[in-house]
Protein backbone atom coordinates (compact mmCIF):
# COMPACT_ATOMS: atom_id res chain seq x y z
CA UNK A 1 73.30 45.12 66.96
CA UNK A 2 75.71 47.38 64.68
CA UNK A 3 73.15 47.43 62.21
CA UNK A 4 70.58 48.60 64.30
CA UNK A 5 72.97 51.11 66.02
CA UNK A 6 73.82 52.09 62.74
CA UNK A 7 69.62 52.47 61.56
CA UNK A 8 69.32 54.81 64.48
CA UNK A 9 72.44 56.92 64.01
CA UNK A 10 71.51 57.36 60.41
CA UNK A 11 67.87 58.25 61.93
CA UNK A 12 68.87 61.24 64.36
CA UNK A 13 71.09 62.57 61.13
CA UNK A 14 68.70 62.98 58.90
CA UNK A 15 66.38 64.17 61.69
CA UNK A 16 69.24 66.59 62.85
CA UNK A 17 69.95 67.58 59.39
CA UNK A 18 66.17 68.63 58.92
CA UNK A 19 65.96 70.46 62.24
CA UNK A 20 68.92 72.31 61.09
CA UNK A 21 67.83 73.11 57.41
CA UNK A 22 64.31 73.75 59.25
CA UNK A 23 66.24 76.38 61.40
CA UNK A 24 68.33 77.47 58.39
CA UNK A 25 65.07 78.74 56.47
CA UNK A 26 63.39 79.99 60.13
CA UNK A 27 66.11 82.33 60.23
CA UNK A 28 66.66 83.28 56.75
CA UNK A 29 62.97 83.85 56.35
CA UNK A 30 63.41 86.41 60.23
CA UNK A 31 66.21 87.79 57.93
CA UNK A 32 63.83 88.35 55.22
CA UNK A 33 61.26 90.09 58.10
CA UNK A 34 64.22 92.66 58.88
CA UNK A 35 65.35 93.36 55.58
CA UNK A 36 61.67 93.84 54.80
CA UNK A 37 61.41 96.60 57.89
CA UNK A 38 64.32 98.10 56.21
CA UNK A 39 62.91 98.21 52.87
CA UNK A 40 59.86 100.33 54.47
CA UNK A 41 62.46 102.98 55.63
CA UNK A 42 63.45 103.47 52.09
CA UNK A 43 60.29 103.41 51.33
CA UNK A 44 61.22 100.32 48.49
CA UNK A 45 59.37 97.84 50.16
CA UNK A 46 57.27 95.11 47.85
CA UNK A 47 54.76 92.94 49.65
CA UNK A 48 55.69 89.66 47.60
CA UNK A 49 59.00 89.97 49.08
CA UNK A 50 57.36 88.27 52.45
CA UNK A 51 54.59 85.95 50.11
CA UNK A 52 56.62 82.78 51.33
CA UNK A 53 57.02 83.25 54.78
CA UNK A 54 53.34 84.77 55.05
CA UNK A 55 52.38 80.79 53.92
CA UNK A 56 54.03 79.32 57.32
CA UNK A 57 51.42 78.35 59.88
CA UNK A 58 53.10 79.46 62.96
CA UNK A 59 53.97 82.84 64.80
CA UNK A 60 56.44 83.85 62.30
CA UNK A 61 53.91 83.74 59.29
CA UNK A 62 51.35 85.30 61.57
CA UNK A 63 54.36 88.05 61.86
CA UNK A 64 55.21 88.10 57.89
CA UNK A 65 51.05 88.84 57.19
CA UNK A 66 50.36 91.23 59.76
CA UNK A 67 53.97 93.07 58.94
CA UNK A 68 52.67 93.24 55.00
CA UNK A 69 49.27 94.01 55.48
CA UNK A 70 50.08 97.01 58.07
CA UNK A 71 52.65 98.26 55.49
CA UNK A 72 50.37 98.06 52.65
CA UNK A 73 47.22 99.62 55.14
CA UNK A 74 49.65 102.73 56.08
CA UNK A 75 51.02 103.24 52.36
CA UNK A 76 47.42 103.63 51.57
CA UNK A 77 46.40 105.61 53.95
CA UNK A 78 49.79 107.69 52.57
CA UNK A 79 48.34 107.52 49.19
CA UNK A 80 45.40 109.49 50.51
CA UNK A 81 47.24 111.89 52.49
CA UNK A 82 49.02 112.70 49.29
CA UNK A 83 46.14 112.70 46.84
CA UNK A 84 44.43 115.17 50.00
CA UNK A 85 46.71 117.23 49.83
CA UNK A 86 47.32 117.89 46.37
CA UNK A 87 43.82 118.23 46.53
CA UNK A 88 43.84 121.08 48.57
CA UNK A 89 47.01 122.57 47.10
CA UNK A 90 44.79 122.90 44.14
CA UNK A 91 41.81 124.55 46.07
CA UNK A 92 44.29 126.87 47.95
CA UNK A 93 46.21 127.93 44.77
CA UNK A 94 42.15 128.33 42.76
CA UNK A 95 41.07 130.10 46.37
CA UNK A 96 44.02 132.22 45.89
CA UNK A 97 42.67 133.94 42.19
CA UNK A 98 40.36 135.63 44.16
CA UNK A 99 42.30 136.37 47.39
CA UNK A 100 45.75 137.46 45.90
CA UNK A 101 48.75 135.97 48.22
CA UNK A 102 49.95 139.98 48.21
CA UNK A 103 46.29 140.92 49.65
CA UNK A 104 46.66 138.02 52.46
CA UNK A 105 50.24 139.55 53.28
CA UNK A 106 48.68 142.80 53.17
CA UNK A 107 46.03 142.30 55.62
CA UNK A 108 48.57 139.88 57.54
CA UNK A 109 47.15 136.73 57.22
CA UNK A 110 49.18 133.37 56.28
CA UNK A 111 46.61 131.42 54.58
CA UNK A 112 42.60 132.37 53.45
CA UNK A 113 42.01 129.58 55.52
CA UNK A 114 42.69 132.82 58.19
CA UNK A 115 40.19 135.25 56.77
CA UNK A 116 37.23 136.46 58.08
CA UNK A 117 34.42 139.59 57.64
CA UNK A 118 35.72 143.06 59.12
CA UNK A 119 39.48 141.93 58.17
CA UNK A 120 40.98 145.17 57.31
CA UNK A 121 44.15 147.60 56.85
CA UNK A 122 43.59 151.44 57.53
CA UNK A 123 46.72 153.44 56.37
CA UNK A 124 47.36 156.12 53.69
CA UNK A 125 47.64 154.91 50.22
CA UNK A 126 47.65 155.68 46.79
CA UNK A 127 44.35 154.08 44.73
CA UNK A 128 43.68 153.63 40.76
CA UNK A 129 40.44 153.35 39.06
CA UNK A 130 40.68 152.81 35.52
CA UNK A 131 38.41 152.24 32.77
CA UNK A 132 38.08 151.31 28.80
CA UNK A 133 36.60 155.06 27.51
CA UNK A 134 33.56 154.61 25.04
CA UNK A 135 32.70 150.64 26.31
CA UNK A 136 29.35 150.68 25.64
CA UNK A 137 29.92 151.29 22.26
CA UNK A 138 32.44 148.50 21.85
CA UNK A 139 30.04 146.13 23.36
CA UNK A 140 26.65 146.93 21.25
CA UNK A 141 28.63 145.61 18.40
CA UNK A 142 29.61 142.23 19.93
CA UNK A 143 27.68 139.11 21.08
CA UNK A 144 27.61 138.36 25.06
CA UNK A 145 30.29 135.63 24.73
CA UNK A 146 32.73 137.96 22.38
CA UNK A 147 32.25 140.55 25.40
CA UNK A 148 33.37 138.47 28.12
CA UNK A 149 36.23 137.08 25.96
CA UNK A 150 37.12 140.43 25.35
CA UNK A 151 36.85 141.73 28.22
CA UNK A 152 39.43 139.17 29.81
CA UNK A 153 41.78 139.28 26.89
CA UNK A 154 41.71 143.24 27.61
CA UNK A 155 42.05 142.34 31.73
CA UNK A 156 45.06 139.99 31.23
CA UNK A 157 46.93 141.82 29.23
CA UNK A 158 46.82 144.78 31.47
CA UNK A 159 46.76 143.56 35.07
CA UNK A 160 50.32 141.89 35.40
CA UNK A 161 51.42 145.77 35.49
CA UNK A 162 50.04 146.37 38.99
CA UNK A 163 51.45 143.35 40.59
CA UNK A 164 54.85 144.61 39.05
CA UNK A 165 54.68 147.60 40.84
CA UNK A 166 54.01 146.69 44.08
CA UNK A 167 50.01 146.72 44.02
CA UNK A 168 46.96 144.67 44.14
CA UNK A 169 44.15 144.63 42.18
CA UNK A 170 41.15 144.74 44.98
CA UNK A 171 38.60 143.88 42.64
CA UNK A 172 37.48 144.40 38.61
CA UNK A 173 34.65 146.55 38.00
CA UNK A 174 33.78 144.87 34.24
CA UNK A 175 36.14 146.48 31.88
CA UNK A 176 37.78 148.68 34.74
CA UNK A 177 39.73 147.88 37.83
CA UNK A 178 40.29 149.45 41.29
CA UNK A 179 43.66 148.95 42.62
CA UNK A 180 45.92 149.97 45.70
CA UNK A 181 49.09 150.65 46.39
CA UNK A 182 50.48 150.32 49.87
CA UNK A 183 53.90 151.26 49.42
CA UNK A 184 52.83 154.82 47.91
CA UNK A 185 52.13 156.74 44.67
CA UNK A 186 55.44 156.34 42.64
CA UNK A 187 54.35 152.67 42.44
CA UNK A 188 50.88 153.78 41.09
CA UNK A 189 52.25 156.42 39.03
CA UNK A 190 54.32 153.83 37.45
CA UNK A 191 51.71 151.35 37.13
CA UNK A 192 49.49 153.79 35.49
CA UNK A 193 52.06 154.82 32.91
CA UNK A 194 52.77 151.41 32.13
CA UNK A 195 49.09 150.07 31.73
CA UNK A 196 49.01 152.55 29.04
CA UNK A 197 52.05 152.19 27.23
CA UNK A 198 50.72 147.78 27.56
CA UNK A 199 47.28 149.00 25.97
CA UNK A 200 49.33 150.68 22.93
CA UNK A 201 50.99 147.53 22.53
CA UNK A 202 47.45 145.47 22.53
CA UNK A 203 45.83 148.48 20.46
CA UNK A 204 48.98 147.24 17.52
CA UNK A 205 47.32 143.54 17.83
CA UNK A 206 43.53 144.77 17.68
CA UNK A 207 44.86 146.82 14.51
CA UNK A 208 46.45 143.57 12.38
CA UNK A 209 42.84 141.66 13.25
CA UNK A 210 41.21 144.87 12.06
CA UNK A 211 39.30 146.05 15.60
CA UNK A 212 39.34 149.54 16.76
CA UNK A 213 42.12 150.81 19.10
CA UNK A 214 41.08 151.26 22.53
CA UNK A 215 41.78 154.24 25.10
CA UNK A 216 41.51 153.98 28.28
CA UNK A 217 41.05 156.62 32.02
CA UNK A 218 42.83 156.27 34.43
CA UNK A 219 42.87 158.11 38.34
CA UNK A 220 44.90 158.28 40.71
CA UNK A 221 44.38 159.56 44.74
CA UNK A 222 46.27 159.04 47.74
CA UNK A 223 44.60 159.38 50.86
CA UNK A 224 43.46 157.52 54.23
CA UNK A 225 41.59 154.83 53.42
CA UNK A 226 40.20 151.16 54.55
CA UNK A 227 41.06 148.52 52.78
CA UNK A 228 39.56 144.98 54.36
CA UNK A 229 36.71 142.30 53.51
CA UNK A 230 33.40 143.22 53.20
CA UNK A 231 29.82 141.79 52.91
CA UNK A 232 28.56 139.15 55.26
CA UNK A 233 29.80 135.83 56.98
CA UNK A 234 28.28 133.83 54.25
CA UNK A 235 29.61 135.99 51.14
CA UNK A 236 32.56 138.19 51.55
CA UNK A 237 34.69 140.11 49.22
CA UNK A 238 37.29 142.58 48.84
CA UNK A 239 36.86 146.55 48.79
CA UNK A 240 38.27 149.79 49.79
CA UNK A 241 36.26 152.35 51.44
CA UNK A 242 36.64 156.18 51.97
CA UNK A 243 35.98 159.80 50.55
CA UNK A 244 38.86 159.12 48.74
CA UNK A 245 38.02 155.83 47.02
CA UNK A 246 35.05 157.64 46.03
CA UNK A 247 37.30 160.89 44.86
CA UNK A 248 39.64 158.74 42.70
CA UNK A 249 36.53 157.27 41.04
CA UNK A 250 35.93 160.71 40.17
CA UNK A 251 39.01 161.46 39.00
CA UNK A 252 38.88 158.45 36.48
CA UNK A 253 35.51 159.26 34.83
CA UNK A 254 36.86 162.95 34.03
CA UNK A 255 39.33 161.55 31.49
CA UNK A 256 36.46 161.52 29.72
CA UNK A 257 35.86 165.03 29.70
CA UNK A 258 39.88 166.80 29.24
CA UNK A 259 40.01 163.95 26.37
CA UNK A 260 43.33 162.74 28.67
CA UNK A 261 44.73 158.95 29.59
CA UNK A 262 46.02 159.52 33.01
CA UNK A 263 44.63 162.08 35.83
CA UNK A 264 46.40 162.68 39.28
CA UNK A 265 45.37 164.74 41.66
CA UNK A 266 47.57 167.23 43.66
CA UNK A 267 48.10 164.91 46.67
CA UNK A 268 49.32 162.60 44.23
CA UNK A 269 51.94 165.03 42.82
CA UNK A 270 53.01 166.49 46.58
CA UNK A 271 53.56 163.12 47.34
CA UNK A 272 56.15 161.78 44.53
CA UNK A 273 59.46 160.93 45.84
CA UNK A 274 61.12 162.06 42.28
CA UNK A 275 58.52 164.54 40.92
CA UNK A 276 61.35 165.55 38.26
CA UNK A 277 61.22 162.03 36.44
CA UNK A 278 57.36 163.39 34.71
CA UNK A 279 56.39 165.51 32.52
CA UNK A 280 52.83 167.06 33.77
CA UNK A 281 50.80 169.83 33.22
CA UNK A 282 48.04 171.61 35.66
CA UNK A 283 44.65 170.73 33.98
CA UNK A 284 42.47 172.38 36.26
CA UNK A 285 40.98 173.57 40.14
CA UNK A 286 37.12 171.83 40.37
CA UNK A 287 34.72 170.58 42.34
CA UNK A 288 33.69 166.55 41.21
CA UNK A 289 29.90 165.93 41.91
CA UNK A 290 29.00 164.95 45.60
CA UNK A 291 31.75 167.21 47.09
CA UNK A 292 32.20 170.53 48.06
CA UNK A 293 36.11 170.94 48.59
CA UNK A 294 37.89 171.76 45.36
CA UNK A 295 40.74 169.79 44.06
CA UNK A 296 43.88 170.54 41.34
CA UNK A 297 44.14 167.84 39.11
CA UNK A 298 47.35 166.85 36.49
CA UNK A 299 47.30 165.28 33.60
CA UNK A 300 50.81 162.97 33.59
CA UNK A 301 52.58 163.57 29.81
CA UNK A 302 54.77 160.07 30.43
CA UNK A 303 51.37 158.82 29.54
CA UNK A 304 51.48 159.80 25.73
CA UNK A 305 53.25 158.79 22.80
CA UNK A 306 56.66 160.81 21.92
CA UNK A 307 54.93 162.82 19.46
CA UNK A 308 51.53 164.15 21.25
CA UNK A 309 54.34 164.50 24.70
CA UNK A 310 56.62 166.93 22.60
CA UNK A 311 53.83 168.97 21.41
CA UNK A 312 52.16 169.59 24.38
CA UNK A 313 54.86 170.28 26.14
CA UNK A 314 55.74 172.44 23.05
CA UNK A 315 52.70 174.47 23.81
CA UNK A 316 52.75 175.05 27.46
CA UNK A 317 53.87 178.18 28.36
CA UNK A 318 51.24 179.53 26.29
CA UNK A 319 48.86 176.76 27.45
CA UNK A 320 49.80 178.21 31.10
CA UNK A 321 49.32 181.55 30.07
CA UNK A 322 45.75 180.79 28.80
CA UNK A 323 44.99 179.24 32.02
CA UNK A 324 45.76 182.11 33.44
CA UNK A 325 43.54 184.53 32.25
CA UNK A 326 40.70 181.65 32.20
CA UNK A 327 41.25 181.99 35.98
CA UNK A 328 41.27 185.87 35.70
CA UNK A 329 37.93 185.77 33.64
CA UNK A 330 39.25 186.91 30.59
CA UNK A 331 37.72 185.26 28.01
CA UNK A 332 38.77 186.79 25.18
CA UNK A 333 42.54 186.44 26.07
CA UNK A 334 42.04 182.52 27.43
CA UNK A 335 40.23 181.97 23.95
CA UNK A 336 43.61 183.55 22.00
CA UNK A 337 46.00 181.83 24.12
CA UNK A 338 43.93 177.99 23.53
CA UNK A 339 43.16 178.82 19.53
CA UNK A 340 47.38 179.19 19.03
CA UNK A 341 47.84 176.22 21.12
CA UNK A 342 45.57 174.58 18.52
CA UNK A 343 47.58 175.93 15.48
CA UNK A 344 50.46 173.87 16.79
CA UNK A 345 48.61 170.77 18.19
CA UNK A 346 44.94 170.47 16.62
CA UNK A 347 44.49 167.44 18.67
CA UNK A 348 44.75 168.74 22.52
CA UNK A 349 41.54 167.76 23.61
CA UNK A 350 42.30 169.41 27.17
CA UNK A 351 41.92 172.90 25.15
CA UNK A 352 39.48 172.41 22.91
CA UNK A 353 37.28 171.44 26.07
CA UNK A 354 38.31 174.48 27.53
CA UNK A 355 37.65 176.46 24.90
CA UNK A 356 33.93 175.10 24.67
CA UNK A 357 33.88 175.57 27.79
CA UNK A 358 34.53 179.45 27.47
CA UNK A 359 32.08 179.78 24.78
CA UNK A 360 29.53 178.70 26.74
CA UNK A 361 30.71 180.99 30.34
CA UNK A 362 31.17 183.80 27.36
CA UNK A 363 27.21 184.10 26.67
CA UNK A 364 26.63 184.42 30.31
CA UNK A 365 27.19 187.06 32.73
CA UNK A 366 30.08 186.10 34.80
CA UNK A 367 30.11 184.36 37.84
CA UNK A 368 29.84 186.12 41.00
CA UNK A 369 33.27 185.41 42.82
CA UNK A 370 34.73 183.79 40.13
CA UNK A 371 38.27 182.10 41.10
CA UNK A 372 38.44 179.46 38.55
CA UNK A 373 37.05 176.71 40.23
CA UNK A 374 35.00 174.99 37.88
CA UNK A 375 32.14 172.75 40.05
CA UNK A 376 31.05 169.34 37.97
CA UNK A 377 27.49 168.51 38.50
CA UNK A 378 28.33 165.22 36.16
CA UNK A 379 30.20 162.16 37.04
């Protein structure tokens, strides 16, 4: 009898003893479950880390596979949030080369998800056209792909100046540019003068590699203008429209003509909060083509080199004086006054196109009601 009391009682031991190791690993393995779930909230969870207790047969493996696989399924599905939205990161930041973030701001719009056709800003503001002088010239002696290159190695060089003073460039007109700036014309002013002293800079490069310098026009307007999206809902682009977008075009292609870098107009100078900081000098009273009202224009000095700057400024009061009696229709003391500014600066382009100009008024009678006003019929 004892040793059959003693089979049984070593019977329910080991049975006991296996029940309680069987227990022991049940709840280390529910341990394992919650220190997985805690894992996932440091986001350090592996899925191996439950590969044992995903191998039991009963509700707690059930538990172990469908807690891995529902981790794994979401980190994926995070994996392709994240690769989304770098994806569109990079389309917003591309999308944003051709919508500026300072035009969405201007037109008050957080993302270009927001814009749409008719978007616009009306306001007064000072506007720049610029342009390479002589282009076409340039580009007859270069192959289509040394053209574009140069055209953008010009365009980068130069652009970074408007952005530093508070404008934005509304669009690029091949080797020009037409630009706004909201917060008024000392910004422009000082965008202008620095494009040009940044094209000096690049002219010292194209020099070393043995290309010509360049030279470039600039105008500047301020005025009331609109400055929005344009085109229609399927293709849509920036522009600014108004007289005065049109005027400041104007404005830019006579450069050209007074053999000057940068051209203001009057509303331009009236406007400057610190007129005293440039040097300018009254170029003339006309008429551009396609208007009838006439307009003062200035050429800003800041824009030349130290040398050509002190000379001209040298020169003026007799450069004023000749002015003078160019308004008064007297030739023949405009032509005396321009010929000694020439004696002291040969290379004032402004008077030698006046005194062409004078030549030419000098073999005719003279004007009926002549004030001075000189009427373009070019652009």
């Amino acid at each position: 009898m004892i040793d059959i009391v003693t089979e049984h009682s070593t019977i329910l031991e080991n049975a006991l003893e296996t029940q309680n190791q069987e227990m022991a690993d049940y709840i280390e393995q529910v341990k394992q479950i919650t220190a997985a779930a805690i894992t996932v909230q440091n986001n350090t969870f592996t899925p191996h880390s439950l590969t044992a207790t995903a191998l039991r047969g009963d509700e707690l493996g059930n538990l172990a596979r469908v807690f891995s696989e529902t981790v794994q399924s979401v980190k994926r599905q995070e994996q392709k949030l994240i690769e989304t939205n770098a994806h569109l990161s990079d389309l917003l930041e591309s999308y944003s080369r051709f919508i500026p973030p300072e035009y969405l701001t201007f037109l008050q719009r957080d993302s270009i998800l927001d814009i749409k056709l008719g978007d616009h800003v009306s306001k007064e503001m000072a506007i720049m056209f610029s342009d390479i002088r002589a282009f076409t010239t340039l580009s007859e002696q270069m192959t289509p792909q040394e053209n574009f290159d140069f055209v953008n190695a010009y365009l980068r060089r130069i652009s970074p100046e408007i952005r530093k003073h508070n404008g934005f460039i509304v669009k690029y007109l091949g080797d020009g540019m037409m630009a706004v700036f909201p917060d008024g014309v000392d910004d422009a002013l000082q965008a202008g003068i620095a494009k040009v002293n940044q094209i000096r800079t690049y002219n010292q490069h194209r020099l070393t590699e043995g290309y010509p310098p360049l030279t470039v026009g600039i105008g500047l307007h301020a005025g009331h203008m609109m400055v929005g999206m344009v085109g229609e809902t399927n293709r849509m682009q920036a522009d600014a429209v108004s007289d005065n977008v049109n005027l400041t075009a104007r404005l830019e292609g006579l450069t050209k003509y007074y053999g000057v870098s940068l051209l203001i107009s009057e509303d331009v100078m009236l406007k400057l909060e610190q007129p005293n900081k440039y040097s300018v000098r009254l170029i003339d009273r006309i008429v551009v083509k396609g208007r009838q009202e006439p307009i003062t224009i200035y050429e800003v000095l800041n824009a030349d080199i130290n040398s050509v700057r002190k000379l001209k400024l040298e020169t003026l009061p007799m450069y004023q004086q000749g002015r003078h009696f160019y308004q008064e229709g007297d030739w023949a003391k405009a032509m005396a006054c321009f010929e000694a500014v020439l004696k002291i600066n040969p290379i004032d382009k402004t008077v030698q196109f006046y005194l062409e100009r004078i030549q030419q008024m000098a073999q005719q009678p003279m004007p009926k009601h002549w004030n001075g006003v000189w009427a373009f019929t070019e652009k």
